[in-house]
N, C-alpha and C. Protein backbone atom coordinates (compact mmCIF):
# COMPACT_ATOMS: atom_id res chain seq x y z
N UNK A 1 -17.95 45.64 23.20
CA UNK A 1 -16.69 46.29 22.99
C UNK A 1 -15.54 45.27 22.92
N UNK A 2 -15.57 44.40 24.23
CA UNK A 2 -13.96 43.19 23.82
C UNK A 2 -14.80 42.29 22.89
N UNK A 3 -15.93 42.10 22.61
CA UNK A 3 -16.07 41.23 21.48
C UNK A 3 -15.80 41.69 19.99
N UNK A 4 -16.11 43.20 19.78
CA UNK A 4 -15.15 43.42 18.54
C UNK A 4 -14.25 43.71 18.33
N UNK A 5 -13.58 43.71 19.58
CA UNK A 5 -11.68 44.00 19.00
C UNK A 5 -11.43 41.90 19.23
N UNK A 6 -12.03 41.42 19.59
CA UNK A 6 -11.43 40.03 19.59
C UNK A 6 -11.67 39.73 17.68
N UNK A 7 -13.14 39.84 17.56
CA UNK A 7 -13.37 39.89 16.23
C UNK A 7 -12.49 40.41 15.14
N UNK A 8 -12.01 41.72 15.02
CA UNK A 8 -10.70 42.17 14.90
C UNK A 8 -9.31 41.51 14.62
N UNK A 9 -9.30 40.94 15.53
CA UNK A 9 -7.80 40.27 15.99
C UNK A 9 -7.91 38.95 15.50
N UNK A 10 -9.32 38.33 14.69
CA UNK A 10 -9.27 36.97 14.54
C UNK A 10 -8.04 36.94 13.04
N UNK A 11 -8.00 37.47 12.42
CA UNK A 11 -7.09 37.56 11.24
C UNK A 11 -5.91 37.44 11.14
N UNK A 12 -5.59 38.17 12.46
CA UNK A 12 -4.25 38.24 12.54
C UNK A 12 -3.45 37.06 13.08
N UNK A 13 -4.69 36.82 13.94
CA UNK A 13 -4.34 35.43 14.62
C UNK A 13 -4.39 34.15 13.65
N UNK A 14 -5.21 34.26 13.09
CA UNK A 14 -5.01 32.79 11.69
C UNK A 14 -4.16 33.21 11.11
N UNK A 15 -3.42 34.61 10.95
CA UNK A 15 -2.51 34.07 9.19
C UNK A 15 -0.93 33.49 10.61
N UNK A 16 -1.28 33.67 11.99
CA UNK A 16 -0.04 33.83 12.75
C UNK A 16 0.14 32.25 12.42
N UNK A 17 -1.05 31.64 12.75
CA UNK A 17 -1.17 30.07 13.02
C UNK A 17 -0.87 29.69 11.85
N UNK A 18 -0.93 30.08 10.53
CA UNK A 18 -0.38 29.39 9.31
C UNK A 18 0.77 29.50 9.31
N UNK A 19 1.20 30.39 9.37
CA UNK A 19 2.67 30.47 9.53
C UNK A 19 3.39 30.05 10.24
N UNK A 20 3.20 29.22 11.01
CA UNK A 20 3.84 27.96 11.67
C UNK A 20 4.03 26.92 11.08
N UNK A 21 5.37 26.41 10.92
CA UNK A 21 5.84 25.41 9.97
C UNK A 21 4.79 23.90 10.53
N UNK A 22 4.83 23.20 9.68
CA UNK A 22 3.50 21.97 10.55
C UNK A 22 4.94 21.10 9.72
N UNK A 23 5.13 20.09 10.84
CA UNK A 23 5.40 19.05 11.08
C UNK A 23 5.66 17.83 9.93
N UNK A 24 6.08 16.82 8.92
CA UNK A 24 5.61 15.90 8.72
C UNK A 24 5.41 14.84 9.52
N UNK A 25 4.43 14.31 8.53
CA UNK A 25 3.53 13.23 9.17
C UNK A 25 4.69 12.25 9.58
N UNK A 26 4.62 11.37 10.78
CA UNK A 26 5.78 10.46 10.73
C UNK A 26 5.52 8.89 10.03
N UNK A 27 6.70 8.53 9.95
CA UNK A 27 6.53 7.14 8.78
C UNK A 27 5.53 6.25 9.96
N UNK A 28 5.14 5.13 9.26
CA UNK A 28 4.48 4.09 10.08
C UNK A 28 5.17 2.71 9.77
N UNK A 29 4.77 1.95 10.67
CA UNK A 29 6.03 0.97 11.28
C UNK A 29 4.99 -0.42 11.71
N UNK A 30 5.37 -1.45 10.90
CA UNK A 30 4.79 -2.38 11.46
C UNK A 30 2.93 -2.41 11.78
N UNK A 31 3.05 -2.48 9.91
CA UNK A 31 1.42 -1.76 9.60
C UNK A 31 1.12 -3.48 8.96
N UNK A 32 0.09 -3.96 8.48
CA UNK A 32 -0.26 -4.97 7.78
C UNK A 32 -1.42 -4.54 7.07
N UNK A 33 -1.21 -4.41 5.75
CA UNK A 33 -2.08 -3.84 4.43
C UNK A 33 -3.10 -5.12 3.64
N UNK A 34 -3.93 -4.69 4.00
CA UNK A 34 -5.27 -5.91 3.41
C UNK A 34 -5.69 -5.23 2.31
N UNK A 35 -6.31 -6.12 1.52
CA UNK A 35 -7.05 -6.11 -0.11
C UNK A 35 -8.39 -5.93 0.21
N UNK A 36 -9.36 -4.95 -0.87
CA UNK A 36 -10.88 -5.19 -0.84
C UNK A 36 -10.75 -5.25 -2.39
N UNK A 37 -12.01 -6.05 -2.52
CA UNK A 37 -12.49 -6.37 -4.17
C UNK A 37 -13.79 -6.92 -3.81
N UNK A 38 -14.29 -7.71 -4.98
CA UNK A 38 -15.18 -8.37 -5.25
C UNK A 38 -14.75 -9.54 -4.71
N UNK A 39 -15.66 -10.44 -3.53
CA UNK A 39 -15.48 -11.56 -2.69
C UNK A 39 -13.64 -11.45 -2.28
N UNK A 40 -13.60 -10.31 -2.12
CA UNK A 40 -12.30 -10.65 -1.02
C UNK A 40 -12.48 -8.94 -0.24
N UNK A 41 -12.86 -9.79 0.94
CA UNK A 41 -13.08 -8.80 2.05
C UNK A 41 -11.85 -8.95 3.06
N UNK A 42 -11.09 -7.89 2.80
CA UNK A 42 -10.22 -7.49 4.11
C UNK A 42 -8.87 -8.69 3.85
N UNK A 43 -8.40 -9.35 2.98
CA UNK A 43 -7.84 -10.59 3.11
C UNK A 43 -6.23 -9.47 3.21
N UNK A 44 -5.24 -10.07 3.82
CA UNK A 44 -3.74 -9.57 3.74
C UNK A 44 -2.80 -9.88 3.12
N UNK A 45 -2.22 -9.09 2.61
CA UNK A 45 -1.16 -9.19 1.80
C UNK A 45 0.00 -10.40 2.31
N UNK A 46 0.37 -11.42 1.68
CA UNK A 46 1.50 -11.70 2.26
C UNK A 46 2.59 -12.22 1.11
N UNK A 47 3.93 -12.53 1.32
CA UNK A 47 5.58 -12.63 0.16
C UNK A 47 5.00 -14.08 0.08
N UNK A 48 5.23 -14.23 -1.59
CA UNK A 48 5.67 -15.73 -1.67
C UNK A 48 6.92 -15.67 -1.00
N UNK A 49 6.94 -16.98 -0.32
CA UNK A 49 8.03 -17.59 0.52
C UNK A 49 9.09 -18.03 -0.81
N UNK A 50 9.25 -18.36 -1.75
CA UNK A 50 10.11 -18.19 -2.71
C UNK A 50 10.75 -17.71 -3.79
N UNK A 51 9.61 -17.25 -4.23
CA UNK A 51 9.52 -16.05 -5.19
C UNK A 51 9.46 -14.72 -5.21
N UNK A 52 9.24 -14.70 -3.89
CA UNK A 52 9.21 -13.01 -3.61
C UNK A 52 8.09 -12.19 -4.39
N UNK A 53 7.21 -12.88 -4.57
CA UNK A 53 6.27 -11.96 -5.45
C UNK A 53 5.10 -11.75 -3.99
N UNK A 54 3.98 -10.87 -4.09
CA UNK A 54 3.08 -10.20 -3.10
C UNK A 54 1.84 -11.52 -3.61
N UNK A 55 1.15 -11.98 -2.07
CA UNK A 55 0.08 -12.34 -2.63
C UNK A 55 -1.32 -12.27 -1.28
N UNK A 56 -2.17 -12.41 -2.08
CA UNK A 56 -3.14 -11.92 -1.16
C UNK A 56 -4.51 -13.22 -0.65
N UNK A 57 -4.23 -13.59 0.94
CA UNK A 57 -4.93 -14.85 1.13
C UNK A 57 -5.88 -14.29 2.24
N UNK A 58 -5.88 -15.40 3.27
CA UNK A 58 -6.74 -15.52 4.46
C UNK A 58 -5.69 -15.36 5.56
N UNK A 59 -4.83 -15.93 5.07
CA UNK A 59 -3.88 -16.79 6.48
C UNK A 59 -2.41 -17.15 5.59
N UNK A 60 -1.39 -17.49 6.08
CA UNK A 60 -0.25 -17.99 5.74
C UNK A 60 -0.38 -19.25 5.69
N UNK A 61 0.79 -19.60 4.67
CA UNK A 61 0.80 -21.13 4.41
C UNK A 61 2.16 -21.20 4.70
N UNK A 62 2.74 -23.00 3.95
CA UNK A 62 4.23 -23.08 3.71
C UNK A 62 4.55 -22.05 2.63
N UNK A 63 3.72 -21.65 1.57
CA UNK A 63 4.30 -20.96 0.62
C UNK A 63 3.89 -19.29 0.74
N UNK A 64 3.81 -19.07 1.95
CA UNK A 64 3.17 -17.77 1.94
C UNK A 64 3.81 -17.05 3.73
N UNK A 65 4.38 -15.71 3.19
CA UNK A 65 4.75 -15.73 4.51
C UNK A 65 4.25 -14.07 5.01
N UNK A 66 3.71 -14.38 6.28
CA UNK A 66 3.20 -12.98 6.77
C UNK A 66 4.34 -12.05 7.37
N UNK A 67 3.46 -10.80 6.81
CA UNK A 67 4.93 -9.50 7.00
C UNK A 67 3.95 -8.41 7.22
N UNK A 68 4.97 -7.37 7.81
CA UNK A 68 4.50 -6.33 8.21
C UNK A 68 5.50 -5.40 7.16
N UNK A 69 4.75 -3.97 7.00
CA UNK A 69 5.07 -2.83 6.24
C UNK A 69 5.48 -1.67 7.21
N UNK A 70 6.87 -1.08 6.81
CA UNK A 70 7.32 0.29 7.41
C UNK A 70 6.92 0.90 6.08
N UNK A 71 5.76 1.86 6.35
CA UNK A 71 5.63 2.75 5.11
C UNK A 71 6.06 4.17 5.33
N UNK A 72 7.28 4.64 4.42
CA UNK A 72 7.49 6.59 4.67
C UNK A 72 6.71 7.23 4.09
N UNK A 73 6.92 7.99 4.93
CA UNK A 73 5.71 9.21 4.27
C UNK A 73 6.54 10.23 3.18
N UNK A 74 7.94 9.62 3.18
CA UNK A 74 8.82 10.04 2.16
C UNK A 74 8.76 9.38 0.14
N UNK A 75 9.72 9.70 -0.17
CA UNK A 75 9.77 9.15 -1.66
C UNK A 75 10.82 7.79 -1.34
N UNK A 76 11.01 7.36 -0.11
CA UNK A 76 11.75 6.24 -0.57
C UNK A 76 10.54 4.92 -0.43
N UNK A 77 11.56 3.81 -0.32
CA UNK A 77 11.39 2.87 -0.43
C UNK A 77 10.46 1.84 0.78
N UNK A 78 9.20 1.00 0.65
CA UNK A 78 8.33 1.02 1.39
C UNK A 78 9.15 -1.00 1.57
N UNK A 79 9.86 -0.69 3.26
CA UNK A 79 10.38 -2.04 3.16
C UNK A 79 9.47 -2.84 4.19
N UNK A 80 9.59 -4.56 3.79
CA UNK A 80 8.43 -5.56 4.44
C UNK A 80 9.50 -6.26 5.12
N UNK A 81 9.26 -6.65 5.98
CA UNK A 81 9.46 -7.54 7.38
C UNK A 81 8.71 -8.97 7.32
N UNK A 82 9.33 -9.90 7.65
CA UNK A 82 8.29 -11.17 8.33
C UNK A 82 7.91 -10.18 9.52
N UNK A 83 6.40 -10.92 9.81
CA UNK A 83 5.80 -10.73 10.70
C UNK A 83 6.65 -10.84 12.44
N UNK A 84 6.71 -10.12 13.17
CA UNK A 84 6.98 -10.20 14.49
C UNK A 84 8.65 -11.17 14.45
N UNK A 85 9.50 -10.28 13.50
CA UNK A 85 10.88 -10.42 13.00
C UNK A 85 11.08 -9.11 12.89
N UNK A 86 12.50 -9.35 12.68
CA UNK A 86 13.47 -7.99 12.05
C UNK A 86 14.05 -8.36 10.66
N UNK A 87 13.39 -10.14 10.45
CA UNK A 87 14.23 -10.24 8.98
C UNK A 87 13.39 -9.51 8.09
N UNK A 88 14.52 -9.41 6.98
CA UNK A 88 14.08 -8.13 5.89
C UNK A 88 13.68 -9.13 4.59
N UNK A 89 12.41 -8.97 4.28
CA UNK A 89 11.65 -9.91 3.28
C UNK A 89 11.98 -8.85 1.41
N UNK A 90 12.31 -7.61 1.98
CA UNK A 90 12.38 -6.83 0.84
C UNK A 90 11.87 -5.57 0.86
N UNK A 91 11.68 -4.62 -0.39
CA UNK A 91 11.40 -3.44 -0.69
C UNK A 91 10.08 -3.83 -1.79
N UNK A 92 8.76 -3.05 -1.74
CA UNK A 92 8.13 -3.46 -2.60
C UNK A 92 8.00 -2.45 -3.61
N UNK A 93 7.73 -3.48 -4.89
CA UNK A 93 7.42 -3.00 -6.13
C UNK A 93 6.62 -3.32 -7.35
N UNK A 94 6.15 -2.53 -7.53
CA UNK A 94 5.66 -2.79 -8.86
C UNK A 94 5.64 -2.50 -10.28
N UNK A 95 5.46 -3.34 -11.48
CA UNK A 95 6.35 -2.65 -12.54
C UNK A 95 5.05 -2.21 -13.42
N UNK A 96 5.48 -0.80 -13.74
CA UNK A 96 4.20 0.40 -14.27
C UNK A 96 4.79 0.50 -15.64
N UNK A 97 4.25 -0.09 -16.84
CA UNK A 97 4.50 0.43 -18.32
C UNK A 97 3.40 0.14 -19.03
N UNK A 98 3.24 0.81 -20.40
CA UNK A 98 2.19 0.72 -20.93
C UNK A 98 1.45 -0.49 -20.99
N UNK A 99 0.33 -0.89 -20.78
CA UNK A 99 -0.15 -2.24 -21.39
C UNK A 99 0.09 -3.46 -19.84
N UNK A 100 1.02 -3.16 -19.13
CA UNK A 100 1.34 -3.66 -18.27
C UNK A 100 0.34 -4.63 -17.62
N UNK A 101 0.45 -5.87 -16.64
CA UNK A 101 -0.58 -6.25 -15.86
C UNK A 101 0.50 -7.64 -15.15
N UNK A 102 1.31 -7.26 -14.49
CA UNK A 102 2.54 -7.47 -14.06
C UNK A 102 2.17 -7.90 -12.66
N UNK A 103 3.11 -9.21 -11.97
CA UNK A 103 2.97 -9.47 -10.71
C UNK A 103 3.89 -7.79 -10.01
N UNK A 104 3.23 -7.55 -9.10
CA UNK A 104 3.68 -6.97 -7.67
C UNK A 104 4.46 -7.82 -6.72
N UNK A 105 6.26 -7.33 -6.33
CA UNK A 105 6.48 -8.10 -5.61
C UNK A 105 7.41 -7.40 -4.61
N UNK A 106 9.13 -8.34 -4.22
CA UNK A 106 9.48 -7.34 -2.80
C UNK A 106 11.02 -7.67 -3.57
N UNK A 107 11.60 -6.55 -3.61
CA UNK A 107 13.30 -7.04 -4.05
C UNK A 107 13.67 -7.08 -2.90
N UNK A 108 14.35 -7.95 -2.85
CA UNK A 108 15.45 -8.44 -1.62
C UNK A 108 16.97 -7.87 -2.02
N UNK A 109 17.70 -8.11 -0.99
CA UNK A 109 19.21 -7.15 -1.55
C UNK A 109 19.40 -8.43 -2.93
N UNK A 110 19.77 -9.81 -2.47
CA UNK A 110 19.99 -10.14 -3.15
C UNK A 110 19.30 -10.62 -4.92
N UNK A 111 18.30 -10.08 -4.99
CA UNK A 111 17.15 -10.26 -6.18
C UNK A 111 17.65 -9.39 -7.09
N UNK A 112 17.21 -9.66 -8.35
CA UNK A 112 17.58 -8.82 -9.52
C UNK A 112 15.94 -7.75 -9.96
N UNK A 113 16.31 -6.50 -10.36
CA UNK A 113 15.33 -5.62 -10.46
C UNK A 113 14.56 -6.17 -11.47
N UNK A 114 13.14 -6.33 -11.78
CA UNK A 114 12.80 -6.43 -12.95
C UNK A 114 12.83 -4.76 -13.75
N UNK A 115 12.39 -4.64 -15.19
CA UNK A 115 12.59 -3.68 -16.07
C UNK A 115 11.59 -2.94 -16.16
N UNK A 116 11.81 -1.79 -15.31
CA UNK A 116 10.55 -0.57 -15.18
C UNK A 116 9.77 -1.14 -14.00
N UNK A 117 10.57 -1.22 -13.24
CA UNK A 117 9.98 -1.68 -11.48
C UNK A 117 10.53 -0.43 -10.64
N UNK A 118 9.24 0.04 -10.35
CA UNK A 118 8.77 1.18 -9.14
C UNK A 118 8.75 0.79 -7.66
N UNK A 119 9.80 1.29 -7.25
CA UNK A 119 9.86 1.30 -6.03
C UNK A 119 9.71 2.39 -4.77
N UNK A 120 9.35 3.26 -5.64
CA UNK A 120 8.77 4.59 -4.70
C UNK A 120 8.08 5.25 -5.29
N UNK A 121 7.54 6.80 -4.55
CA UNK A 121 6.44 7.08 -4.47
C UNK A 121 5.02 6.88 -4.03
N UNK A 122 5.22 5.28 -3.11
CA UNK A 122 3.50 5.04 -2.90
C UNK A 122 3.19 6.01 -1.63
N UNK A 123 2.50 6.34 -1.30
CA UNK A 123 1.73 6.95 -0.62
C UNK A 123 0.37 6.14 0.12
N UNK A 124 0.27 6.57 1.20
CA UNK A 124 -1.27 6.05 1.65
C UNK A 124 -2.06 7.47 1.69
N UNK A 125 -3.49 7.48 1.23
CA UNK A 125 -4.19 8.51 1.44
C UNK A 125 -5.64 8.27 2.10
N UNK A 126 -5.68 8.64 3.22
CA UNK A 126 -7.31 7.99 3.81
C UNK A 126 -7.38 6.79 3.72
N UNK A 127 -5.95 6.13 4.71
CA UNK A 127 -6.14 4.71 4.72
C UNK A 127 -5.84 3.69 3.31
N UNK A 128 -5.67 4.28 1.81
CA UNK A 128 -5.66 3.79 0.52
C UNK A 128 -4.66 4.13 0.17
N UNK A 129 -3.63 2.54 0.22
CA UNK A 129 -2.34 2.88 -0.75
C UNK A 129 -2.74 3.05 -2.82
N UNK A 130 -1.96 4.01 -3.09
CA UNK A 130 -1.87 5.16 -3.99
C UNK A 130 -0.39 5.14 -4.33
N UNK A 131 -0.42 4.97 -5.63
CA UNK A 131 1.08 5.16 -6.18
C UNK A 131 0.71 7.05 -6.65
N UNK A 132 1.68 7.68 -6.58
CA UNK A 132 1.66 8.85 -7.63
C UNK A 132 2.84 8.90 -8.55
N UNK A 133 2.28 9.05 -9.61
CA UNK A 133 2.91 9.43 -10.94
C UNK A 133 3.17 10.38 -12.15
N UNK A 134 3.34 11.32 -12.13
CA UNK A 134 3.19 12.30 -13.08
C UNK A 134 2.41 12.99 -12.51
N UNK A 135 2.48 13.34 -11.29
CA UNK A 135 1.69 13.94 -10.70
C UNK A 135 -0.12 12.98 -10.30
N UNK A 136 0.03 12.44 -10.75
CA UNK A 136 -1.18 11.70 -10.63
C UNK A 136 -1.38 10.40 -9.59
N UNK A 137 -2.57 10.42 -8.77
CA UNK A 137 -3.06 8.85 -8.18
C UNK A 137 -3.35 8.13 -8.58
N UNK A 138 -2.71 6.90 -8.60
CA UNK A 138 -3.10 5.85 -9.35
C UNK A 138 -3.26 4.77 -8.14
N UNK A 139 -4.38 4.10 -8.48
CA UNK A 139 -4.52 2.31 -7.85
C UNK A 139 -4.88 1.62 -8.51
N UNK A 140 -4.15 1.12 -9.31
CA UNK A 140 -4.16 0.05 -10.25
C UNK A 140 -4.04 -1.80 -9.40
N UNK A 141 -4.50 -1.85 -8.48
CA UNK A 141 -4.30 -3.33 -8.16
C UNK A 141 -5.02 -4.02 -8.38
N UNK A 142 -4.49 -5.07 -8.75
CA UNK A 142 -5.41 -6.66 -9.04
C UNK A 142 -5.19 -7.53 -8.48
N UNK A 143 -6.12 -8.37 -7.96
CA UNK A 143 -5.78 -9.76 -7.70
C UNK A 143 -6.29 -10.56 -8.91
N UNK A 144 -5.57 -11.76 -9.16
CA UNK A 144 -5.60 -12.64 -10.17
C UNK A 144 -5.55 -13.70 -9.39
N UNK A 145 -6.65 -14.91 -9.76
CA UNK A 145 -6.87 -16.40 -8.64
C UNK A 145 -5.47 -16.74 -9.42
N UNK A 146 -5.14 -17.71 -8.13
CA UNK A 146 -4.15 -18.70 -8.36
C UNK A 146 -4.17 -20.07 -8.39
N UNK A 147 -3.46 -21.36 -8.35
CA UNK A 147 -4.23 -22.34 -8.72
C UNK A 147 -4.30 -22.95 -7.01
N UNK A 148 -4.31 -22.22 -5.79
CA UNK A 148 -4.76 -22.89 -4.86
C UNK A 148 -5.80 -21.37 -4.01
N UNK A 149 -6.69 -22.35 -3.75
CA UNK A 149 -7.98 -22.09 -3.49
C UNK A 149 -7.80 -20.58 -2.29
N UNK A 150 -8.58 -19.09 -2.98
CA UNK A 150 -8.54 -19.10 -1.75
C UNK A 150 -7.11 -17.42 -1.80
N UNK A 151 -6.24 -17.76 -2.71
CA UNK A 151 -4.96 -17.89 -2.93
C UNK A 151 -4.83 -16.64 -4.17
N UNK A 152 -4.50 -15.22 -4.24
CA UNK A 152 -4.81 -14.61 -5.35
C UNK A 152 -3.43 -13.80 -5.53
N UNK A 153 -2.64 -13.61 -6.28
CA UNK A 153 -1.59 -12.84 -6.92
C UNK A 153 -1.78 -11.48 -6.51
N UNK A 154 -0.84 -10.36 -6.27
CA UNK A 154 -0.94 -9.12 -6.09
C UNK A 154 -0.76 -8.56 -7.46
N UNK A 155 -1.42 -7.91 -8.58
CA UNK A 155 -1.47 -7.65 -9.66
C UNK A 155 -1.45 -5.76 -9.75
N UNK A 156 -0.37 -5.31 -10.85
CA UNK A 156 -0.48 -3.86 -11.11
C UNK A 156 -0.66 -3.49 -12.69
N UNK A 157 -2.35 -3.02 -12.69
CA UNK A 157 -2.65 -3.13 -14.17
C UNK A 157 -2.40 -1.65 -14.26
N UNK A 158 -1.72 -1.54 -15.35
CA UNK A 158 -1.33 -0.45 -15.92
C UNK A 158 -2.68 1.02 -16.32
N UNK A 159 -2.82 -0.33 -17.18
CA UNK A 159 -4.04 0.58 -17.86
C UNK A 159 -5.76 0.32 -17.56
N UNK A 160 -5.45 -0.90 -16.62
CA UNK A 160 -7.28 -1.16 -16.06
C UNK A 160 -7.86 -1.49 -16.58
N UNK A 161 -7.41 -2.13 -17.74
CA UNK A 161 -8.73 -3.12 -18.52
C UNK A 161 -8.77 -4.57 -17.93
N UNK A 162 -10.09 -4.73 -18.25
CA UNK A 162 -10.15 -6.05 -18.06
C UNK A 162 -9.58 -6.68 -18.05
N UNK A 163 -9.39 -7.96 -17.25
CA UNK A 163 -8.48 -9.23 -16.86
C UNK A 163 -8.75 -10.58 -16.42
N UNK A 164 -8.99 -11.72 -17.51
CA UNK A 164 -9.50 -12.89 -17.30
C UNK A 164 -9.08 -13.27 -15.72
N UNK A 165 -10.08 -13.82 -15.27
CA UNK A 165 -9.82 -14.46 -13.47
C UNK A 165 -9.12 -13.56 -12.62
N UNK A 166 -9.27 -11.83 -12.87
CA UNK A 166 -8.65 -11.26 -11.83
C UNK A 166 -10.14 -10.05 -11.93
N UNK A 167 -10.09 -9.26 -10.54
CA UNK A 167 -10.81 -8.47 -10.23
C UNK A 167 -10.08 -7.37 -9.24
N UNK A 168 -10.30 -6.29 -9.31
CA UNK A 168 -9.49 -4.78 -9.11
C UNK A 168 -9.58 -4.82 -7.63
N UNK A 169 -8.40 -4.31 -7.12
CA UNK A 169 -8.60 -4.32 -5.34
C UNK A 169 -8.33 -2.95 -4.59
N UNK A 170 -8.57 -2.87 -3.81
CA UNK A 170 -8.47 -1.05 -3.10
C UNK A 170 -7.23 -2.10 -1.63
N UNK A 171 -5.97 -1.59 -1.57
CA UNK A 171 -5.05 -1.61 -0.64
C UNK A 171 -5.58 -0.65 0.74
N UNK A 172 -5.92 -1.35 1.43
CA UNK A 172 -5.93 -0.24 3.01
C UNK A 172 -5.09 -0.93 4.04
N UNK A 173 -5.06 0.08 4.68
CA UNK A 173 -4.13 -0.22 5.80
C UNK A 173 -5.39 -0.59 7.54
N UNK A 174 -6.85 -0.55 6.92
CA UNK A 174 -8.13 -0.51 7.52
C UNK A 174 -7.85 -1.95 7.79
N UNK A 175 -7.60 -2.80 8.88
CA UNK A 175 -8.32 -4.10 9.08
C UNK A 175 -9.28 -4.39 9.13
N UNK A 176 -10.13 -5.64 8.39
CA UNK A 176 -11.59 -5.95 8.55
C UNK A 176 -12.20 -6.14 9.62
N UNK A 177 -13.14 -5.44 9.53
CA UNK A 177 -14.50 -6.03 11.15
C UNK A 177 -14.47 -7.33 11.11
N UNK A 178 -14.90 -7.40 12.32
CA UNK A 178 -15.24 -9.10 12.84
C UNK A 178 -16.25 -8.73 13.41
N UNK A 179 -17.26 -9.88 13.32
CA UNK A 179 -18.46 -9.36 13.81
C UNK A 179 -18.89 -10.69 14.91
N UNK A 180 -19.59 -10.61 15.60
CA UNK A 180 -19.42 -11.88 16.86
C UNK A 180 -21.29 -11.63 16.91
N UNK A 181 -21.65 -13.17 16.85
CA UNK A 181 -22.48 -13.24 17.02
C UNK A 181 -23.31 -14.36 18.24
């Protein structure tokens, strides 16, 4: 008898629970986003130290500087930090047009925009940064070697074709295992 009026009442009770406004997700703060590809396992993103362009190593150098990501879960702008600082390294972007296969990098206040440079909309989904566009997911990243060892460009191919000395990368916010033996 109370098991079928509970049975009963289960309906009413789920559409109650939908109807509760849910929350957004809150932004994340002081995240560090690594590359997977072909022979690059887990490596991290870090700013050329002069150029401001994104690049993806082992470790920091003189020309390479480690940063952390505040990513919103909004449409703005996804800004980078030096590492264990408050200085502001920039806003990142990448420039999406036909044919494209364009460095990925960080405008600083003082930097000039390049032409058809995206600076919002990325999204992380299951750990995988994701631009959306037209309604659509896109991960278009590449790394392209550079001429020090080791050392690979943050690359946004438009259209995903092939690319002499570069190979396609999946962005997570997943740090790599270490394994101890």
């Amino acid at each position: 008898m109370y098991f079928s009026r509970f049975i009963s009442l289960l309906p009413a009770i789920a559409g109650l629970a939908s109807a509760i406004p849910h929350s957004k997700r809150a932004d994340t703060e002081d995240i560090t986003i690594y590359a997977y590809g072909t022979n690059i396992s887990g490596l991290a993103i870090y700013a050329g130290s002069t150029d401001g362009l994104a690049y993806i190593a082992s470790a920091p150098s003189a020309d390479l500087t480690a940063i952390t990501w505040d990513v919103s879960s909004t449409d703005s702008t996804w800004n980078v930090t030096e590492s264990n600082t408050t200085i502001s390294v920039g806003s990142f972007y990448i420039v999406d047009t036909d044919s494209a296969f364009t460095a990925a990098g960080f405008l600083s206040s003082n930097s000039t925009t390049p032409a058809n440079a995206v600076t919002t909309g990325f999204k992380i989904f299951g750990g995988q940064v994701a631009l959306i566009s037209n309604g659509s997911l896109l991960s278009q990243f590449w790394a392209t070697t550079t001429d020090t060892e080791g050392v690979y460009s943050l690359m946004w191919n438009s259209d995903g074709t092939s690319q002499d000395n570069s190979v396609p990368v999946a962005l997570k916010t997943m740090a790599p295992s270490t394994t101890t033996t």
